[in-house]
Every structure is written in C-alpha cells, then in structure tokens.
PDB file of N, CA and C in Angstrom:
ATOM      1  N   UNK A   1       0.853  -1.166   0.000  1.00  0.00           N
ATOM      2  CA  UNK A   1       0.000   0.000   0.000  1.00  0.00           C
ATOM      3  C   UNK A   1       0.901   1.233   0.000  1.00  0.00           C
ATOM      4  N   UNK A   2       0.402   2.381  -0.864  1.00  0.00           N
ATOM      5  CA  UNK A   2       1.682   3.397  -1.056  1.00  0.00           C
ATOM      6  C   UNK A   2       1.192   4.648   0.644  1.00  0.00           C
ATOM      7  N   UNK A   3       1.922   4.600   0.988  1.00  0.00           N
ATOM      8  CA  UNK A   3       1.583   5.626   1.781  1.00  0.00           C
ATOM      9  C   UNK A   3       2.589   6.912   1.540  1.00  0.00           C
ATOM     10  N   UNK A   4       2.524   8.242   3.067  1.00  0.00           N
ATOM     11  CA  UNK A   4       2.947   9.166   2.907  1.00  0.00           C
ATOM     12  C   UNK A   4       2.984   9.560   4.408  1.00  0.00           C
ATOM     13  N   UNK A   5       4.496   9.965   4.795  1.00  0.00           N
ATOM     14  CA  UNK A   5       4.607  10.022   6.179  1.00  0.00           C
ATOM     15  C   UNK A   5       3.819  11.649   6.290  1.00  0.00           C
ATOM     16  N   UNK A   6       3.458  11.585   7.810  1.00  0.00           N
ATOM     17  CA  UNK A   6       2.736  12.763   7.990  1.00  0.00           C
ATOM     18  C   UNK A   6       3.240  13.764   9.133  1.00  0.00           C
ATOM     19  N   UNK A   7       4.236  12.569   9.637  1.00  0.00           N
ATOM     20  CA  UNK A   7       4.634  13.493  11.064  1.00  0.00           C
ATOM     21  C   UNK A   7       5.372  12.569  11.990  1.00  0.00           C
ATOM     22  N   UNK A   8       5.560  12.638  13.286  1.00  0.00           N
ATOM     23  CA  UNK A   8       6.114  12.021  14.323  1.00  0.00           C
ATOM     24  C   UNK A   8       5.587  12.534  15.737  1.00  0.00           C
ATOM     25  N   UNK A   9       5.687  11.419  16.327  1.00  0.00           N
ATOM     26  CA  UNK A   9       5.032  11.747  17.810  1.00  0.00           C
ATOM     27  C   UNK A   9       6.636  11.477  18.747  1.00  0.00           C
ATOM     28  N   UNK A  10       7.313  12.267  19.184  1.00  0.00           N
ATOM     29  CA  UNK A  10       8.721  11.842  19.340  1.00  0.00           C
ATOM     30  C   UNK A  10       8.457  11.939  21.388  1.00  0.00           C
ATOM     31  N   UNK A  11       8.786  10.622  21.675  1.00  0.00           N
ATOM     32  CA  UNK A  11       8.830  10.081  22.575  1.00  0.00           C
ATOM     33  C   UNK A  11       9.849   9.385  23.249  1.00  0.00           C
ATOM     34  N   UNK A  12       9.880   9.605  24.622  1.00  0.00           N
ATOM     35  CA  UNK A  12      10.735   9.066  25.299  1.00  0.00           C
ATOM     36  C   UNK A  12       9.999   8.184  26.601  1.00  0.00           C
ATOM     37  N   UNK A  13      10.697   6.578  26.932  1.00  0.00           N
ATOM     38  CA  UNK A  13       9.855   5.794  27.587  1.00  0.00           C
ATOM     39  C   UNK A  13      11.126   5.382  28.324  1.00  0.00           C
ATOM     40  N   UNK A  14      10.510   5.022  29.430  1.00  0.00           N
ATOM     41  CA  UNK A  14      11.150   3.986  30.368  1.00  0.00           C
ATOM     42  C   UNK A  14      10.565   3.128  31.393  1.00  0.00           C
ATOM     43  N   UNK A  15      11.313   1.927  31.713  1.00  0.00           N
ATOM     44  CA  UNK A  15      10.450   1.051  32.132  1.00  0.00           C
ATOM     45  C   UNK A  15      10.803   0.475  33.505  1.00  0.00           C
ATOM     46  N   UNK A  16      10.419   0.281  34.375  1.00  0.00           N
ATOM     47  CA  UNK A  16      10.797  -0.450  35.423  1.00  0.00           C
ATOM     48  C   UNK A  16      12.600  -0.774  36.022  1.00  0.00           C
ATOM     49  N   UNK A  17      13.135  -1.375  34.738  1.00  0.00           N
ATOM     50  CA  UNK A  17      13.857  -1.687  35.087  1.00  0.00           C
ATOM     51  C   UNK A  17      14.942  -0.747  34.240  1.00  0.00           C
ATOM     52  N   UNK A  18      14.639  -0.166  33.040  1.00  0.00           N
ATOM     53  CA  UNK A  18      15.549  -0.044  32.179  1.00  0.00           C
ATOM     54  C   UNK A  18      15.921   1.582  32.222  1.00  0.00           C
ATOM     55  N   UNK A  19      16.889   1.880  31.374  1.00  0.00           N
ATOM     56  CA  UNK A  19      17.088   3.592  31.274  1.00  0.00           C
ATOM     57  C   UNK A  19      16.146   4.069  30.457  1.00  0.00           C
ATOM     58  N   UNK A  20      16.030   5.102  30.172  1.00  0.00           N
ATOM     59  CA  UNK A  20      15.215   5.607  29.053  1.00  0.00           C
ATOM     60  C   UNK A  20      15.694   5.718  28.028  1.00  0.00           C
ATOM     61  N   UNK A  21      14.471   5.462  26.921  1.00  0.00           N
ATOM     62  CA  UNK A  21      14.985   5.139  25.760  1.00  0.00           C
ATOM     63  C   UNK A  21      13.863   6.172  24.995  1.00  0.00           C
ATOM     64  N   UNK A  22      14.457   6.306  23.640  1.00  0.00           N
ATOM     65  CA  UNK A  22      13.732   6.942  22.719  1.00  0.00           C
ATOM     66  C   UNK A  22      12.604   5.978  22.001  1.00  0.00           C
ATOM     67  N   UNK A  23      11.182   5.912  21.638  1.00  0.00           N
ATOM     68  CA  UNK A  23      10.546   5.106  20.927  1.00  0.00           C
ATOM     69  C   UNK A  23       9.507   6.357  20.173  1.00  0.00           C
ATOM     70  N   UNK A  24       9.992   6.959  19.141  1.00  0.00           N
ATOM     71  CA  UNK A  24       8.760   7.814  18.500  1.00  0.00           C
ATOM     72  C   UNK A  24       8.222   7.224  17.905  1.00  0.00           C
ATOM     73  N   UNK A  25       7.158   7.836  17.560  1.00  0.00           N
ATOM     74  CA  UNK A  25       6.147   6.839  16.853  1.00  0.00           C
ATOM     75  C   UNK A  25       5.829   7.816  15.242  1.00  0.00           C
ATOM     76  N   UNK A  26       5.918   6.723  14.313  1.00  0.00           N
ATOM     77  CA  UNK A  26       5.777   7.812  12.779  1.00  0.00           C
ATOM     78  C   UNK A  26       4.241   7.551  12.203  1.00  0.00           C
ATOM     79  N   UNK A  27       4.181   8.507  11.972  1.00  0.00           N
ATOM     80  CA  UNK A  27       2.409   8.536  11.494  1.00  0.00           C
ATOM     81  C   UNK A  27       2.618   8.457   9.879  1.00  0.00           C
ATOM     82  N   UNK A  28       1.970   7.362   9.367  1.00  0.00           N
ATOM     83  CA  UNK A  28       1.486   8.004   7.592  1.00  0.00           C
ATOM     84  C   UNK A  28       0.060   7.520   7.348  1.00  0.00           C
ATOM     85  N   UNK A  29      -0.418   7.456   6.212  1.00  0.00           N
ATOM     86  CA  UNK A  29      -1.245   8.035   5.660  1.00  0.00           C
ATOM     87  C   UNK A  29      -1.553   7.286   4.423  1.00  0.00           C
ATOM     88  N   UNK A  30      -2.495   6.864   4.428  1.00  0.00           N
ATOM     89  CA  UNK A  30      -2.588   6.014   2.616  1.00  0.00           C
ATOM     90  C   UNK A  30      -2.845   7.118   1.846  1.00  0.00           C
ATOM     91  N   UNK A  31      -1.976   6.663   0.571  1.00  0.00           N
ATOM     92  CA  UNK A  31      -1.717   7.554  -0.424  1.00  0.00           C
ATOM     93  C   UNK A  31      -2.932   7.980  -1.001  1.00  0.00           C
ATOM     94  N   UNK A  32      -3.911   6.939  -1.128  1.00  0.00           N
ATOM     95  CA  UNK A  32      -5.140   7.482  -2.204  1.00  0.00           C
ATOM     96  C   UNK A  32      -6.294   7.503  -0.719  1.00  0.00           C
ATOM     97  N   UNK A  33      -6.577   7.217   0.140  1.00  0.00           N
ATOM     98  CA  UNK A  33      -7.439   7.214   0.965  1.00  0.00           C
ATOM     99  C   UNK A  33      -8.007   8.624   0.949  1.00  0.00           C
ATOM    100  N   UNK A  34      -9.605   8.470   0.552  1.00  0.00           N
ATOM    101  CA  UNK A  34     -10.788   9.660   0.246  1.00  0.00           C
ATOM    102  C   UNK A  34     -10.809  10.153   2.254  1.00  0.00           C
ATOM    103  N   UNK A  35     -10.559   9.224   2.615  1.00  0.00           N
ATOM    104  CA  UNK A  35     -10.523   9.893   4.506  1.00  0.00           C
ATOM    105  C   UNK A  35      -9.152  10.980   4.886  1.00  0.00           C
ATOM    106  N   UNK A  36      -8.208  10.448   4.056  1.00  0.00           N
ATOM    107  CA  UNK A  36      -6.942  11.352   4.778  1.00  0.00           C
ATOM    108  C   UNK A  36      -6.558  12.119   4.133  1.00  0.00           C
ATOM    109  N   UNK A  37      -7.217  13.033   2.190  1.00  0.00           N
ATOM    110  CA  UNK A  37      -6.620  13.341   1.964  1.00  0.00           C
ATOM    111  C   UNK A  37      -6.028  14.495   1.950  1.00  0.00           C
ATOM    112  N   UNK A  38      -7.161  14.881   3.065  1.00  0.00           N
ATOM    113  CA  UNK A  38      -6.139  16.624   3.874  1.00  0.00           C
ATOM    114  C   UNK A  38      -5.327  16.772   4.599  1.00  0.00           C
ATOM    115  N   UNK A  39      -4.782  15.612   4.962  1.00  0.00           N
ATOM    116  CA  UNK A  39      -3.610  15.515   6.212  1.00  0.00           C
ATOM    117  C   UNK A  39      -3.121  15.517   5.375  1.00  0.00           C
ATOM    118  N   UNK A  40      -2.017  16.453   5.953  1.00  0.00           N
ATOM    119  CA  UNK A  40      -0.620  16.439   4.857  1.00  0.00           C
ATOM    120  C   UNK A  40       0.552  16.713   6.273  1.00  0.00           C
ATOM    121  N   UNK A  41       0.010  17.074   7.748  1.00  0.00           N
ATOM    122  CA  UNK A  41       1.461  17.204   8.722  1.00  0.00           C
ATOM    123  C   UNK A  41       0.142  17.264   9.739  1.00  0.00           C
ATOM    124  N   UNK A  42       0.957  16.246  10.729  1.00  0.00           N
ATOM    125  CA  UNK A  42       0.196  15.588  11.403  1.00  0.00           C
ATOM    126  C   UNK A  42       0.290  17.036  13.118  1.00  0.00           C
ATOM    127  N   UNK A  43       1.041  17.741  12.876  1.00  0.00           N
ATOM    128  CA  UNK A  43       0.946  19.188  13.435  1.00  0.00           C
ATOM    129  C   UNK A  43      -0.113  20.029  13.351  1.00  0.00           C
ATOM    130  N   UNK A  44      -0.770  19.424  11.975  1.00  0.00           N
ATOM    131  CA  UNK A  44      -2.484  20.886  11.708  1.00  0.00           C
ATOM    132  C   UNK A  44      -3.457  19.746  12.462  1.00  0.00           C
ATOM    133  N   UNK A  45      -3.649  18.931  12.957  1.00  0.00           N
ATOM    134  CA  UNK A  45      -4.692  17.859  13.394  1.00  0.00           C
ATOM    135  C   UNK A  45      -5.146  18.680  14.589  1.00  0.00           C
ATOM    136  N   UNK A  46      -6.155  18.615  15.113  1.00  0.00           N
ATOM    137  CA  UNK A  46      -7.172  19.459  16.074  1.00  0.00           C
ATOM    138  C   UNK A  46      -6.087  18.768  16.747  1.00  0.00           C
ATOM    139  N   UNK A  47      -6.157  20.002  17.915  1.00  0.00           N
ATOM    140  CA  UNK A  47      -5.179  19.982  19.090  1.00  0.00           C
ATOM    141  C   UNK A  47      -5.937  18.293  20.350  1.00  0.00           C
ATOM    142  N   UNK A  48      -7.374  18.613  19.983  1.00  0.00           N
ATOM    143  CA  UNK A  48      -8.433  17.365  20.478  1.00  0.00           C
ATOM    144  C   UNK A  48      -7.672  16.123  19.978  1.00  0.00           C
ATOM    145  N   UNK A  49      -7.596  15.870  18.997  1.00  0.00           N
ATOM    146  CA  UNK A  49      -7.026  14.815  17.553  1.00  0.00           C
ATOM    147  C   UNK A  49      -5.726  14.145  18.155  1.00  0.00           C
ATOM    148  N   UNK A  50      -4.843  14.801  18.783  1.00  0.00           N
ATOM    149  CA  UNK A  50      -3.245  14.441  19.035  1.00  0.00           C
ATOM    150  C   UNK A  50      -3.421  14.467  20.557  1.00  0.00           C
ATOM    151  N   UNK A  51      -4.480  15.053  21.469  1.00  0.00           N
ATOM    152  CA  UNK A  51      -4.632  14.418  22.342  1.00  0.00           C
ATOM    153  C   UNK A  51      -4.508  13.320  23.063  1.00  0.00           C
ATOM    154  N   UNK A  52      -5.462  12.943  21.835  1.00  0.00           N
ATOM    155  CA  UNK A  52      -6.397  11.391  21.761  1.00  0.00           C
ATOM    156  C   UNK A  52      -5.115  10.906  21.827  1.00  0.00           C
ATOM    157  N   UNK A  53      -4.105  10.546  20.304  1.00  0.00           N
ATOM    158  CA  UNK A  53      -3.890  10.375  20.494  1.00  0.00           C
ATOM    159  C   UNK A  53      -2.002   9.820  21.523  1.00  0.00           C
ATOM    160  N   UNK A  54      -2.158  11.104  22.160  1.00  0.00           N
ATOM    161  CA  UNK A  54      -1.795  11.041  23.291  1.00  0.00           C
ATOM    162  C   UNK A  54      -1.924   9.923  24.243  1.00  0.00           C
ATOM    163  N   UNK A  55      -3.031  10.029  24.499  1.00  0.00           N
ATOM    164  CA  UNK A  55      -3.507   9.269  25.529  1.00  0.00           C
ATOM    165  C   UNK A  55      -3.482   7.377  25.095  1.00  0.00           C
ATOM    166  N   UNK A  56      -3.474   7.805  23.989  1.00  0.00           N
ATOM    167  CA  UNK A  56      -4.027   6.184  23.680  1.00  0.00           C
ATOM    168  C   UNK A  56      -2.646   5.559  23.831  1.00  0.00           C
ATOM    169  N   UNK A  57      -1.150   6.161  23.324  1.00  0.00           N
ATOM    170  CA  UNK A  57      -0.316   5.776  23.420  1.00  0.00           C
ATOM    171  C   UNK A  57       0.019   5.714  24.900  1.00  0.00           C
ATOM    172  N   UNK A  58      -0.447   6.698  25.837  1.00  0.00           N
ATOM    173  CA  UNK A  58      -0.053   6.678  27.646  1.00  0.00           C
ATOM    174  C   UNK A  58      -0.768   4.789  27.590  1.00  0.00           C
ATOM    175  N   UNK A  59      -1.988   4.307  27.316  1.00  0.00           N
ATOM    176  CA  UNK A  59      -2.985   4.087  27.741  1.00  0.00           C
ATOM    177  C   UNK A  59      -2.129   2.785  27.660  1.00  0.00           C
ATOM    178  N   UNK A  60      -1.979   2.256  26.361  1.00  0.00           N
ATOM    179  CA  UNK A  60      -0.955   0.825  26.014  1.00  0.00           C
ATOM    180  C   UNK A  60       0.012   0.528  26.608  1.00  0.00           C
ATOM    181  N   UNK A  61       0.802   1.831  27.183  1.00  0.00           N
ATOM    182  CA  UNK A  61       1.941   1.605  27.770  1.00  0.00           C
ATOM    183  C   UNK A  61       2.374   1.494  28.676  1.00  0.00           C
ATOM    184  N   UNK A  62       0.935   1.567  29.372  1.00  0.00           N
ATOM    185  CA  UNK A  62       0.889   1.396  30.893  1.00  0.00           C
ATOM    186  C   UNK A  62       0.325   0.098  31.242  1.00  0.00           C
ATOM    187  N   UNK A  63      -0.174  -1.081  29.960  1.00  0.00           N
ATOM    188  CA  UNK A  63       0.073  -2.423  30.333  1.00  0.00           C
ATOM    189  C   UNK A  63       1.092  -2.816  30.979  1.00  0.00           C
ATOM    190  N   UNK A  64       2.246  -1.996  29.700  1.00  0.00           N
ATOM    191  CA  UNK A  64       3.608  -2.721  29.787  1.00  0.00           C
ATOM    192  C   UNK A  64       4.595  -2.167  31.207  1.00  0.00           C
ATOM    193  N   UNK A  65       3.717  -1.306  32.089  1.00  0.00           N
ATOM    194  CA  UNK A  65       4.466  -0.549  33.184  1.00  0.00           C
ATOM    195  C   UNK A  65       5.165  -0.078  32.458  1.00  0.00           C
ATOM    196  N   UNK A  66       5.141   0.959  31.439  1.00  0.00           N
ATOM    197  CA  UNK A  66       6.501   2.025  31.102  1.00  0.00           C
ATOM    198  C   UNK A  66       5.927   3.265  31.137  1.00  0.00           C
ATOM    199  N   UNK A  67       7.062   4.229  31.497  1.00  0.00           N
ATOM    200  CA  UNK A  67       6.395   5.546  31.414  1.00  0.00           C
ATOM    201  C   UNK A  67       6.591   6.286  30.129  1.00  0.00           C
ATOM    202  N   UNK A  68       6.041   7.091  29.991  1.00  0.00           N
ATOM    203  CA  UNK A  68       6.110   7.964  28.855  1.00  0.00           C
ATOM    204  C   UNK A  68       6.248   9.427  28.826  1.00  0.00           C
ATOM    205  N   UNK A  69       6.684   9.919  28.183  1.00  0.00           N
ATOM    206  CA  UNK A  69       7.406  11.380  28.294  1.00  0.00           C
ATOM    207  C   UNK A  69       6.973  11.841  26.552  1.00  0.00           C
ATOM    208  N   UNK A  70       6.166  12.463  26.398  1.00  0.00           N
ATOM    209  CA  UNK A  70       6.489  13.193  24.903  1.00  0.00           C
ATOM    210  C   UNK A  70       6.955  14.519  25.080  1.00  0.00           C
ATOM    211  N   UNK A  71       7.802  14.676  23.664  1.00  0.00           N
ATOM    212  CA  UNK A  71       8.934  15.047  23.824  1.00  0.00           C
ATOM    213  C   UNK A  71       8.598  16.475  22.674  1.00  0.00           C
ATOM    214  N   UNK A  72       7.181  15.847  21.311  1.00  0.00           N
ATOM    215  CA  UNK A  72       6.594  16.702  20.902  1.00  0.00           C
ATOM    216  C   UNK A  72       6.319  16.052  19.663  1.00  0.00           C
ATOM    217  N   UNK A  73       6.028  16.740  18.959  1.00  0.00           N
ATOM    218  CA  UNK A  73       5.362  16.934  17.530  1.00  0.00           C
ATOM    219  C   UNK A  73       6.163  16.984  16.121  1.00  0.00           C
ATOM    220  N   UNK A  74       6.323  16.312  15.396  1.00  0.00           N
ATOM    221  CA  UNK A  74       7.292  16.500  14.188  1.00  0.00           C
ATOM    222  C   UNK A  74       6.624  16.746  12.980  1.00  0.00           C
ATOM    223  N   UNK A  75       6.581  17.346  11.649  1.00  0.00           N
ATOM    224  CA  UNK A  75       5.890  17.403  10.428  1.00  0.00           C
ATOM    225  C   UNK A  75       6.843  16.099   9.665  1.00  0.00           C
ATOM    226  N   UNK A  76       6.285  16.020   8.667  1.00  0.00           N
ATOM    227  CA  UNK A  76       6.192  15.633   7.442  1.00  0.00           C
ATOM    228  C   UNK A  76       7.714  14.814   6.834  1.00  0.00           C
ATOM    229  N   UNK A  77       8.653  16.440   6.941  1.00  0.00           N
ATOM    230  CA  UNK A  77       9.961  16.358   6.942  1.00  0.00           C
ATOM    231  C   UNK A  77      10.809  15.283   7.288  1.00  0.00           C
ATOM    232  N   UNK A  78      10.511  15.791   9.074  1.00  0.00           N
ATOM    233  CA  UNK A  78      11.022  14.969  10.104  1.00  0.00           C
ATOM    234  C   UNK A  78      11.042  13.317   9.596  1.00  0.00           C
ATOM    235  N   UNK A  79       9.650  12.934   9.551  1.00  0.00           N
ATOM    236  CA  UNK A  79       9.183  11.681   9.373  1.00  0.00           C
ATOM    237  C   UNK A  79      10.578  11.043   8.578  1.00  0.00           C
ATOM    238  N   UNK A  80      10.194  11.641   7.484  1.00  0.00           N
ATOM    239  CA  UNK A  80      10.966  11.410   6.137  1.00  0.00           C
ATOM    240  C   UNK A  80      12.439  11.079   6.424  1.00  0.00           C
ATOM    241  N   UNK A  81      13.110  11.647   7.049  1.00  0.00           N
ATOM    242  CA  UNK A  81      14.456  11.677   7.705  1.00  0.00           C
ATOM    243  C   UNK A  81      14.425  10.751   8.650  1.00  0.00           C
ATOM    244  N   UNK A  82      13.900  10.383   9.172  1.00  0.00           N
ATOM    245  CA  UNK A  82      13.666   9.350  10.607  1.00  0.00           C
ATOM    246  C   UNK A  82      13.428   7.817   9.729  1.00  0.00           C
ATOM    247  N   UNK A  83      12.599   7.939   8.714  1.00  0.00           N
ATOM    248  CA  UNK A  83      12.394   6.675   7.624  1.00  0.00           C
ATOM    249  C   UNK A  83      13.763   6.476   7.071  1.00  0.00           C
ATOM    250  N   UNK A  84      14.296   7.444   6.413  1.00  0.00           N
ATOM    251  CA  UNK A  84      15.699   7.028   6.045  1.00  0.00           C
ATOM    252  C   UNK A  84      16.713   6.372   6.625  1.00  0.00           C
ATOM    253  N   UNK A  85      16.677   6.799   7.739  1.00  0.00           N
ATOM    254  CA  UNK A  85      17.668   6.554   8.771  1.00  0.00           C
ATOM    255  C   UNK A  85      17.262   5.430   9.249  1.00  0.00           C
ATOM    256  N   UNK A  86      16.310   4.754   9.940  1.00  0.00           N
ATOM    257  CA  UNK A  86      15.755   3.826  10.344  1.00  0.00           C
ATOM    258  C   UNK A  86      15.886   2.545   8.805  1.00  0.00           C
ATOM    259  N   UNK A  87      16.009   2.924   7.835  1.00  0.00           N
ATOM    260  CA  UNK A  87      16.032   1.828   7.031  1.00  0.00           C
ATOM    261  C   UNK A  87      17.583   1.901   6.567  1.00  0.00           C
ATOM    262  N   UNK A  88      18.631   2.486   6.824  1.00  0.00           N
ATOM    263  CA  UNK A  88      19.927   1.897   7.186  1.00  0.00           C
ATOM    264  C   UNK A  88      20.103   0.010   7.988  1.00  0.00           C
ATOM    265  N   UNK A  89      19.169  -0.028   8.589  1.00  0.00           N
ATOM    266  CA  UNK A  89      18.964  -1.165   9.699  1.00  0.00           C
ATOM    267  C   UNK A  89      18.547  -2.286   8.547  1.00  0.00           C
ATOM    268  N   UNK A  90      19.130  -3.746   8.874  1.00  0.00           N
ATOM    269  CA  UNK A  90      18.470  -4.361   7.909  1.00  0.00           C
ATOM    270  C   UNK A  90      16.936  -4.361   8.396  1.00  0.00           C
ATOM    271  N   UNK A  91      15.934  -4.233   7.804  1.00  0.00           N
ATOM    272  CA  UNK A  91      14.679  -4.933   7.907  1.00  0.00           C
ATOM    273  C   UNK A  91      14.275  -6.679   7.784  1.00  0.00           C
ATOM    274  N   UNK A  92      13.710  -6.541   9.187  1.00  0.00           N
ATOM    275  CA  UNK A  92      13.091  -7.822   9.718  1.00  0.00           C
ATOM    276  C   UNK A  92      11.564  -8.410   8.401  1.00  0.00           C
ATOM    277  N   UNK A  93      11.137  -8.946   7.770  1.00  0.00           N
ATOM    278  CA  UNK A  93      10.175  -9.734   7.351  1.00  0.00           C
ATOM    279  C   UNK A  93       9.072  -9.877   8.335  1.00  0.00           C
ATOM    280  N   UNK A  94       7.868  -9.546   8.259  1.00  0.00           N
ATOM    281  CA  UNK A  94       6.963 -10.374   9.220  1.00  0.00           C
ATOM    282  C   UNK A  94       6.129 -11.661   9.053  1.00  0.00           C
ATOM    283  N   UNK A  95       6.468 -12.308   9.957  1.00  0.00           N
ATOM    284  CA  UNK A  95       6.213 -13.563   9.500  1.00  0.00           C
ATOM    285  C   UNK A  95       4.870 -13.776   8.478  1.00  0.00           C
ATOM    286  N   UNK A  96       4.097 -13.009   8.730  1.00  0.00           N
ATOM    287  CA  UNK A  96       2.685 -12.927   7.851  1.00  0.00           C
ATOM    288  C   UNK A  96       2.459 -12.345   6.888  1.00  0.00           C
ATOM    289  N   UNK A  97       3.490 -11.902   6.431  1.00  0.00           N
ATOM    290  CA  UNK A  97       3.846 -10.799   5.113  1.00  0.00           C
ATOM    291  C   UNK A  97       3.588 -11.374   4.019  1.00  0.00           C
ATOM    292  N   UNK A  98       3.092 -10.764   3.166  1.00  0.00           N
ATOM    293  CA  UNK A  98       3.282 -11.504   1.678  1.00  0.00           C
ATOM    294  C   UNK A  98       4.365 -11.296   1.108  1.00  0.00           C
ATOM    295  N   UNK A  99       4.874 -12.230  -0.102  1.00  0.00           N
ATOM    296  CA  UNK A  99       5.743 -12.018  -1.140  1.00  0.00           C
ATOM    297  C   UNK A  99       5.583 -10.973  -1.669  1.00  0.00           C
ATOM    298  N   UNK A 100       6.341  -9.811  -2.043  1.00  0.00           N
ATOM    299  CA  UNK A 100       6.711  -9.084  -2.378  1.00  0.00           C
ATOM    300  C   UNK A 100       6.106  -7.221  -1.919  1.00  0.00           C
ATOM    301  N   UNK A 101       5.456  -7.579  -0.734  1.00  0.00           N
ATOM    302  CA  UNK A 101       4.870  -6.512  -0.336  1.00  0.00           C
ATOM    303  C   UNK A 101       5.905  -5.594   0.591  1.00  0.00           C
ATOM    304  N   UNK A 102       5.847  -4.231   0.611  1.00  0.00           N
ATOM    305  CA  UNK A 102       6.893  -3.614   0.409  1.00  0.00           C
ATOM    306  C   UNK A 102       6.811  -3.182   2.411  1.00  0.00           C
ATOM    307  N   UNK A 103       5.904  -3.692   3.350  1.00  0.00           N
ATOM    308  CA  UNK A 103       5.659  -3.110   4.410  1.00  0.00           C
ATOM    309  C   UNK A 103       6.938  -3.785   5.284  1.00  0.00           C
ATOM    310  N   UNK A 104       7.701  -3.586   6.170  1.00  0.00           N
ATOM    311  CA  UNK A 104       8.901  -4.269   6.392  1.00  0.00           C
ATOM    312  C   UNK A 104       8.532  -3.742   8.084  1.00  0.00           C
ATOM    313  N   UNK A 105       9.536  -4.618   8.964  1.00  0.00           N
ATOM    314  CA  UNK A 105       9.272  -4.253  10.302  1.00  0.00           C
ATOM    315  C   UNK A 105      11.009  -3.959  11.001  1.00  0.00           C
ATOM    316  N   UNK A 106      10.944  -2.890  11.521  1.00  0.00           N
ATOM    317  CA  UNK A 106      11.630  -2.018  12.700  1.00  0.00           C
ATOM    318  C   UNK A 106      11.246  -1.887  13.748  1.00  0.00           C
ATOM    319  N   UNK A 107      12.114  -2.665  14.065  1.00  0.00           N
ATOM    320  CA  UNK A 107      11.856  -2.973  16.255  1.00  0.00           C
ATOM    321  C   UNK A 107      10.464  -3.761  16.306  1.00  0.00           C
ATOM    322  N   UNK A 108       9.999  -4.514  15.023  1.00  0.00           N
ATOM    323  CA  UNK A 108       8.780  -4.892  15.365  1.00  0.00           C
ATOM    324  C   UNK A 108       7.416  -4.126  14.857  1.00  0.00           C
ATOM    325  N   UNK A 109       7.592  -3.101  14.864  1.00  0.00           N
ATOM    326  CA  UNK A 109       6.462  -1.932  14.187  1.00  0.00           C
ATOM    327  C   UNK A 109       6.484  -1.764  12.652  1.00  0.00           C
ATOM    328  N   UNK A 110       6.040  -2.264  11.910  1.00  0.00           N
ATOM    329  CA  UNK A 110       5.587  -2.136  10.349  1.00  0.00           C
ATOM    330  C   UNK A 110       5.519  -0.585  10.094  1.00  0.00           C
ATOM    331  N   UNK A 111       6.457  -0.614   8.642  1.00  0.00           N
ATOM    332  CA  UNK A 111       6.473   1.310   8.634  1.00  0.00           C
ATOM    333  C   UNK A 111       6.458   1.190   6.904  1.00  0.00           C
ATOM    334  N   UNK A 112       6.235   1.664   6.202  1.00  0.00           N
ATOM    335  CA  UNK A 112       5.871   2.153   4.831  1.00  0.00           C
ATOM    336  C   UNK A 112       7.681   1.954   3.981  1.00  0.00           C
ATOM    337  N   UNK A 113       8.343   1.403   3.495  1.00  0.00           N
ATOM    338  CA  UNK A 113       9.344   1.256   2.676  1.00  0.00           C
ATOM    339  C   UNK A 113       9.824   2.666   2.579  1.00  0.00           C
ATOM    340  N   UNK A 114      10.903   3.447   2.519  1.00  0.00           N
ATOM    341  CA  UNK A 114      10.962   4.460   2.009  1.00  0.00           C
ATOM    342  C   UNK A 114      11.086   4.903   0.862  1.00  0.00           C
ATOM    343  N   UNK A 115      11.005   3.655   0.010  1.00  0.00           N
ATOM    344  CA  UNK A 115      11.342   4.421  -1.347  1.00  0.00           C
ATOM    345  C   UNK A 115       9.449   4.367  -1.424  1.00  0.00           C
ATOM    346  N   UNK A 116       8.454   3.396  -1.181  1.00  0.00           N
ATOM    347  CA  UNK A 116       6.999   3.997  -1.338  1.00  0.00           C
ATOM    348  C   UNK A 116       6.771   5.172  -0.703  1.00  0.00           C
ATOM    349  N   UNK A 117       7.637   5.439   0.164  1.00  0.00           N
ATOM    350  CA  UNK A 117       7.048   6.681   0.800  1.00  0.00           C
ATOM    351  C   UNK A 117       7.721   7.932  -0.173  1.00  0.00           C
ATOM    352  N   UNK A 118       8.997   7.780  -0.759  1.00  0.00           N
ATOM    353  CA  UNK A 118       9.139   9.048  -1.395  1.00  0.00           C
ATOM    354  C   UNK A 118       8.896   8.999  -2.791  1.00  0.00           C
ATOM    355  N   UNK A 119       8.195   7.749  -3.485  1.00  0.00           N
ATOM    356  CA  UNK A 119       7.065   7.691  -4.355  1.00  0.00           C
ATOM    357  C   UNK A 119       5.708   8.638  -4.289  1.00  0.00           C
ATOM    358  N   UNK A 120       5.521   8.578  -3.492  1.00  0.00           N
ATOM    359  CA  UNK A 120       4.106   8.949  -3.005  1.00  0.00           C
ATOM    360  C   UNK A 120       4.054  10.765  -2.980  1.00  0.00           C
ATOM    361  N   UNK A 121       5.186  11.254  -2.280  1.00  0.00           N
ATOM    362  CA  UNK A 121       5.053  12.378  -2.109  1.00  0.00           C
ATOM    363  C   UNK A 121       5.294  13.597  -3.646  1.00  0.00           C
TER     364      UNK A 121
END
C-alpha cells in the first residue's frame, strides 16, 4: 500500500527496570485514501485529535508498566528523515507478510518502505 509520512510523535519511555529510551512513533497516511486526503502534517490535526492520540499511546503503555514522556510533535519532513535513517537497519520480514509486499518491520512496528514513501510524495 503506497503511503505518505505525515509526522512524528517523538517520545521518550522507560520502564521499570531499564534507562530511558527513545521510541517515537511515525504517522502516515494512505496515499489514495478519500478519509486522509487533507492531512498532509500531522501538526495541523485538532489539538483534540493528538490528544487522543496522546492518551491512547499513555494508555498501552501502561500495560507494559513504562512511562512515557512526549517530547513533541514532528511534520512531514522529520518523518521522512527518521524513515531514512531507520532503514539503514536491515529490515526484519513479518512472518505474515506476503511475497513481495513492500511493508517491512523495525523494532517490530511495520512502517511504509521508504522508497513507497518518497514515491508517493
């Protein structure tokens, strides 16, 4: 699926036992989706909107006993640079993946290929 990064939620967590670590989280966007196609930086989203989800990310992570610290808000850019860099790393396969589908996993979290993502834009 072609997507288009939109932003970053840049976060810092720690857990019980461990130091703190960085885990941001990258937002995109399906490329042709009639729902998203005014997001273009995940910074213009109702201040309500990034609340949410705010919270939803506190909400998961407090299964795992970790705390959370956001750190703030990134556009579009950011994303883009954070995708690059992050796909220096070899990419993991998920076990449920299809042949030749371009979605690949980092640290476990499925993120958009970067060359679909700078297709897209």
């Amino acid at each position: 699926m072609r997507c288009r990064p939109v932003g970053i939620l840049e976060v810092e967590q720690k857990s019980n036992k461990s130091k703190k670590e960085r885990n941001d989280r990258i937002f995109v966007v399906p490329d042709r989706s009639p729902l998203e196609t005014d997001v273009k930086d995940v910074r213009h989203l109702p201040d309500r909107a990034r609340e949410e989800l705010e919270q939803f990310f506190r909400a998961t992570n407090a299964l795992e006993k970790k705390e959370l610290n956001f750190l703030g808000w990134q556009g579009p850019n950011a994303a883009v640079k954070k995708i690059k860099r992050l796909s220096k790393y070899q990419p993991r396969r998920s076990p449920d993946s299809v042949p030749g589908e371009d979605v690949k996993l980092f640290s476990g979290v499925p993120i958009a290929s970067v060359q679909r993502c700078r297709n897209s834009q």
